[in-house]
Protein backbone atom coordinates (compact mmCIF):
# COMPACT_ATOMS: atom_id res chain seq x y z
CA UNK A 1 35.48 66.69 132.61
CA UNK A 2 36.02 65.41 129.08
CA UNK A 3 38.85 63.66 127.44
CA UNK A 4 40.31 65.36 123.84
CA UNK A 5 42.35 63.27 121.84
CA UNK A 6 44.60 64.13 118.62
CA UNK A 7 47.44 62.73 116.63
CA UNK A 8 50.22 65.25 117.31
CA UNK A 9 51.48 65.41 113.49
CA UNK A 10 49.76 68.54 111.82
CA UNK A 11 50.09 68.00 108.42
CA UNK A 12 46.80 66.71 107.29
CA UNK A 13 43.82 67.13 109.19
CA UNK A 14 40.41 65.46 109.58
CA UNK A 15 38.31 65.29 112.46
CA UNK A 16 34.66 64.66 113.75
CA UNK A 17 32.99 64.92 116.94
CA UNK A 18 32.41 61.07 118.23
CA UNK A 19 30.43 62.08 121.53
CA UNK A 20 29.19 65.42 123.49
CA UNK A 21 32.69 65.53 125.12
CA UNK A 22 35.03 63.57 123.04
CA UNK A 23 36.91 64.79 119.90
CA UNK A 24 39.44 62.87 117.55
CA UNK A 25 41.59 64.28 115.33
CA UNK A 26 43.38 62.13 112.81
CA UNK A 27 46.31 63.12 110.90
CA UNK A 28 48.95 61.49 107.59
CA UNK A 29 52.36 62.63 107.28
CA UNK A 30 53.84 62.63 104.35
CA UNK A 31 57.40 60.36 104.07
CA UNK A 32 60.25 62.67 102.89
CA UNK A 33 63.10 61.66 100.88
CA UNK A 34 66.51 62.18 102.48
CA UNK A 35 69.40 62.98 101.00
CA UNK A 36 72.73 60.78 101.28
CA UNK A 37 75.61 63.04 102.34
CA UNK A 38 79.22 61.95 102.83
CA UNK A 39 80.14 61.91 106.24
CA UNK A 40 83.33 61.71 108.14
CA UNK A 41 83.95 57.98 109.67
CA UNK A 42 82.30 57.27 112.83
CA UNK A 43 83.79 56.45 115.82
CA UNK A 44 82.80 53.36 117.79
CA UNK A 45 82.75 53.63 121.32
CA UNK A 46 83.21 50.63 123.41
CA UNK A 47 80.56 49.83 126.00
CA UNK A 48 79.90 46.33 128.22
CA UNK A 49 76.71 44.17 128.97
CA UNK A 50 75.44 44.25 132.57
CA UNK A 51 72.14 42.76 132.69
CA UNK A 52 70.10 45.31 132.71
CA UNK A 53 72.30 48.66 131.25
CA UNK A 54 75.16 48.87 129.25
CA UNK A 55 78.10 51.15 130.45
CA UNK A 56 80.43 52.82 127.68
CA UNK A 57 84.38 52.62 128.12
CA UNK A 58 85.76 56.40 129.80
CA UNK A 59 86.10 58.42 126.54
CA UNK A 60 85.73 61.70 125.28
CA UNK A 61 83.68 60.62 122.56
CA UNK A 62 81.16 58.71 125.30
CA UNK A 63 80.71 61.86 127.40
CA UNK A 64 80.04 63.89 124.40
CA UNK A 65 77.00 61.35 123.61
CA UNK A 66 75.85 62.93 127.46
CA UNK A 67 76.92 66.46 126.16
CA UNK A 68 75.14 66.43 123.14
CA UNK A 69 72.14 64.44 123.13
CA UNK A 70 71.62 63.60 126.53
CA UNK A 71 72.17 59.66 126.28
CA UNK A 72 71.99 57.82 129.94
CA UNK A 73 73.47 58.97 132.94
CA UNK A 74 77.31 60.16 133.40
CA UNK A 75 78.94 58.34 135.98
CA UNK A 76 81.25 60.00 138.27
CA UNK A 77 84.51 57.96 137.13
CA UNK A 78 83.47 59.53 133.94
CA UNK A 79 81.67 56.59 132.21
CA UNK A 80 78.44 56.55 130.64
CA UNK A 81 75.85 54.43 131.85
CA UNK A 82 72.67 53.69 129.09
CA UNK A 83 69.49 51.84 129.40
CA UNK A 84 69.42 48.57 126.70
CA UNK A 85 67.23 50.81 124.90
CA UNK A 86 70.05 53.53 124.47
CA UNK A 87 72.72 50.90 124.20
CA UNK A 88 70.25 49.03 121.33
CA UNK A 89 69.56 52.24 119.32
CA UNK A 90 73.21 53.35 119.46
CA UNK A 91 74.33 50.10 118.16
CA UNK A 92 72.05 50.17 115.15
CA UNK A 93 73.53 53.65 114.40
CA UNK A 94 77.07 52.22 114.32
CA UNK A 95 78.14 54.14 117.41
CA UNK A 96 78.49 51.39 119.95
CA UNK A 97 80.26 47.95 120.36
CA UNK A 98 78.88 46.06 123.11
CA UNK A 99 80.70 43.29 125.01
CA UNK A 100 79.58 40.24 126.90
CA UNK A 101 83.02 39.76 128.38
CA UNK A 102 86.43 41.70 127.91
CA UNK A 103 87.01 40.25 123.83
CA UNK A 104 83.48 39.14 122.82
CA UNK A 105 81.52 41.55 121.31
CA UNK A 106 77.80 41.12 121.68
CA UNK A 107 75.80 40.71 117.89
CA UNK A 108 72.89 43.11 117.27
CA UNK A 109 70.30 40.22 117.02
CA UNK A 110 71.64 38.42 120.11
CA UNK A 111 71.26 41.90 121.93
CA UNK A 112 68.29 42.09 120.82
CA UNK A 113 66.63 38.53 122.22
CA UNK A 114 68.57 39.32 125.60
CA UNK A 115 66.57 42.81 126.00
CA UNK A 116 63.67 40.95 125.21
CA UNK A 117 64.08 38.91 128.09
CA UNK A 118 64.90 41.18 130.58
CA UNK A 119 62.90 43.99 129.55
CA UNK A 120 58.60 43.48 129.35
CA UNK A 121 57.77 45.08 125.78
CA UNK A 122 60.83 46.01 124.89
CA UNK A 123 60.47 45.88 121.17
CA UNK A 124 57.29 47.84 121.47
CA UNK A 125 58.89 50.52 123.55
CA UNK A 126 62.33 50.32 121.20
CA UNK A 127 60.10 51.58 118.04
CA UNK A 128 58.51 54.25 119.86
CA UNK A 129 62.03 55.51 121.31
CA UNK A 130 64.08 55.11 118.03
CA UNK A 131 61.13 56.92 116.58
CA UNK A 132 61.35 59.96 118.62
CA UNK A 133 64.62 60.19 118.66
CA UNK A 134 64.78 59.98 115.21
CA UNK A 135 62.47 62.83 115.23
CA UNK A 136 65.17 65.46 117.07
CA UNK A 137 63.34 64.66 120.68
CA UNK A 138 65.11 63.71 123.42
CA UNK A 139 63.66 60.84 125.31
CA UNK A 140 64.32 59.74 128.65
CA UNK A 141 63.15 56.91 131.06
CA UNK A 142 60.06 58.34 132.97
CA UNK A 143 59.36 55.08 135.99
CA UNK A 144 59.32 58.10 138.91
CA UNK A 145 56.31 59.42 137.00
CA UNK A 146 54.57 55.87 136.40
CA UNK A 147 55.36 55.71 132.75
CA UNK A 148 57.77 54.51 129.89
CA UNK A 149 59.43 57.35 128.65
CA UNK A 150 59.10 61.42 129.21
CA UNK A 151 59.57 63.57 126.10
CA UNK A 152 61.64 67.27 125.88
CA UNK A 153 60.28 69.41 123.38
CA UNK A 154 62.73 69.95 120.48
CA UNK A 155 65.62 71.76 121.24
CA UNK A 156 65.60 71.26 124.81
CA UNK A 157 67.73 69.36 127.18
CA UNK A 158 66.84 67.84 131.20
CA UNK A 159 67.60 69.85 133.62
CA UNK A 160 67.15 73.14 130.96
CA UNK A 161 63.14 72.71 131.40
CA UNK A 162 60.64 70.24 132.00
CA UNK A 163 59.40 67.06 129.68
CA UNK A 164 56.98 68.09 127.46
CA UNK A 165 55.09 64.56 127.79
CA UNK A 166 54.93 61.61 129.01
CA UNK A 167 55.05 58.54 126.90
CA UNK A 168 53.23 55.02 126.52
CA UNK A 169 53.90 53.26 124.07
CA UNK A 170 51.61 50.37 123.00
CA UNK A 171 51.09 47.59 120.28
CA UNK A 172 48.10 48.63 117.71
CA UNK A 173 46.79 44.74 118.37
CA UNK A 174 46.39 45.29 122.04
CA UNK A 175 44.14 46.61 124.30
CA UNK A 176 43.05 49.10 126.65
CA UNK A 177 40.63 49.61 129.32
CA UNK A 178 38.40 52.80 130.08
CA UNK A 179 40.07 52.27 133.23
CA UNK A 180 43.63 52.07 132.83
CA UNK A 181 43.02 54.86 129.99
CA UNK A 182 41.66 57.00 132.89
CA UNK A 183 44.57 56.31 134.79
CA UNK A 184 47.35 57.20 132.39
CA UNK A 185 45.69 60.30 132.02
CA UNK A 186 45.40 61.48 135.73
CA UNK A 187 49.22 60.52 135.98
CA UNK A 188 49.99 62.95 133.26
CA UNK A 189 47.35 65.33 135.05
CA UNK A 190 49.00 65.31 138.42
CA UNK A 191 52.56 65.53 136.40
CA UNK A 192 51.81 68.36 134.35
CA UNK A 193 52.63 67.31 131.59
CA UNK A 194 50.60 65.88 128.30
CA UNK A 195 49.50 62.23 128.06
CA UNK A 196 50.94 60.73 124.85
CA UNK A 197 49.95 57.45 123.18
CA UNK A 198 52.60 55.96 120.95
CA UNK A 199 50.80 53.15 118.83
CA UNK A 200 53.21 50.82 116.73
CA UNK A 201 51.63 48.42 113.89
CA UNK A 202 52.65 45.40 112.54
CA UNK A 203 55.05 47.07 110.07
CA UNK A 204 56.97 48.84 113.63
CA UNK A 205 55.45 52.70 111.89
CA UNK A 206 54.49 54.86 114.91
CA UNK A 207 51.48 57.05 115.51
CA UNK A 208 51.11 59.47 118.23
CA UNK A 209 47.87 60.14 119.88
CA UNK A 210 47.52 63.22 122.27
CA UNK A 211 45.18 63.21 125.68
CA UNK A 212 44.52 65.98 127.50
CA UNK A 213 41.58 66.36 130.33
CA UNK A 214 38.92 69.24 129.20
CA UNK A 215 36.29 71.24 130.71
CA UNK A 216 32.97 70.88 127.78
C-alpha cells in the first residue's frame, strides 16, 4: 500500500508525483479581509483554575458555550468543565475570566506559562486548535484514539456523527520518523477516520497536510 498526502485547502493547486506510490499536493490560501461589525457586549463568564482544566461558574451563558459550540464537557451540577486549551482560547476571545483563588483572576500571559508547564506542546497544539476553530470546526480532545485532537466536519456536532479526522499537530522545525509517520497513519486507519498533519511555523500560521493509505 501507498501513502497520498495533500494540503486540505483547495484553492490553489500544484502537485507532482515524488515516487511510484507517493503524491503531494501543495496548496496557498488566499488571506481575506474581514469586516468590523458592531456587536452587542459580551458577556464574561466566570470559570476557576484546577491544574489541569478550568471549570466555568453554573450559568446559562456557560451551558450555552456546550449548546452551541460544543466547548468541554457539561457537568451534572450544571457546570462546564474545559481543557486549558478551551479555557486559553476562550479567554483570548474575551469570554472567560479565570481565577486562581475565589478574587484573583488569573492574567492571560500567566495562564499561558502555567499550561506550558503542565501541558507537553501546548503552544504547538494551542495554534492548531485556535486555528480550526477559527475555521467553523469543532475540535475535541482525541487521547482514546492515540492522538491530540479529532475534527467534526463543518456543521456537525459529537454525538450527531463521527470526527471527520484526527489531528497532530506539530512544529515545522521538528521532526518525524518513517516510523512514527507509519504509525499515526495506521491509528487513523484502524479509527476510520483521515490522518491530518497540522504544521505551525515560526510565525504560529498553520498548514494542514492530509494522509490517507492507498492501493497503487
Amino acid at each position: 500500500m501507498g501513502i497520498i498526502i495533500f494540503f486540505i485547502n483547495l484553492e490553489k493547486t500544484t502537485s507532482f508525483l515524488s515516487n511510484n506510490d507517493t503524491f503531494l499536493k501543495m496548496t496557498k490560501t488566499k488571506k481575506k479581509t474581514i469586516k468590523k461589525e458592531n456587536k452587542e457586549p459580551i458577556i464574561k463568564i466566570r470559570a476557576d483554575f484546577f491544574v489541569d482544566k478550568v471549570i466555568t461558574e453554573n450559568s446559562n451563558e456557560a451551558r450555552e458555550l456546550y449548546n452551541q459550540s460544543r466547548y468541554g464537557v457539561l457537568l451534572d451540577n450544571g457546570q462546564l468543565q474545559l481543557s486549558l486549551i478551551e479555557g486559553f482560547y476562550l479567554m483570548e476571545k474575551g469570554k472567560l475570566e479565570v481565577y486562581k483563588s475565589k478574587n484573583k483572576q488569573i492574567e492571560f500571559d500567566v495562564f499561558a506559562k502555567k499550561a506550558k508547564k503542565i501541558e507537553p506542546n501546548f503552544w504547538i497544539r494551542y495554534c492548531v486548535f485556535k486555528n480550526m476553530r477559527n475555521r467553523g470546526y469543532i475540535i475535541k480532545t482525541a487521547l482514546k484514539f492515540g492522538a491530540d485532537f479529532r475534527v467534526y466536519d463543518r456543521g456537525v456536532k459529537p454525538g450527531e456523527d463521527h470526527a471527520k479526522w484526527i489531528v497532530y499537530p506539530v512544529a515545522e522545525a521538528s521532526s518525524l520518523t518513517w516510523h512514527e509517520f507509519a504509525g499515526k497513519n495506521r491509528v487513523a486507519h484502524s479509527t476510520r477516520k483521515r490522518l491530518l498533519l497540522g504544521v505551525v511555523d515560526e510565525e504560529n500560521d498553520v498548514s494542514y497536510w492530509e494522509c490517507r493509505w492507498m492501493r497503487p
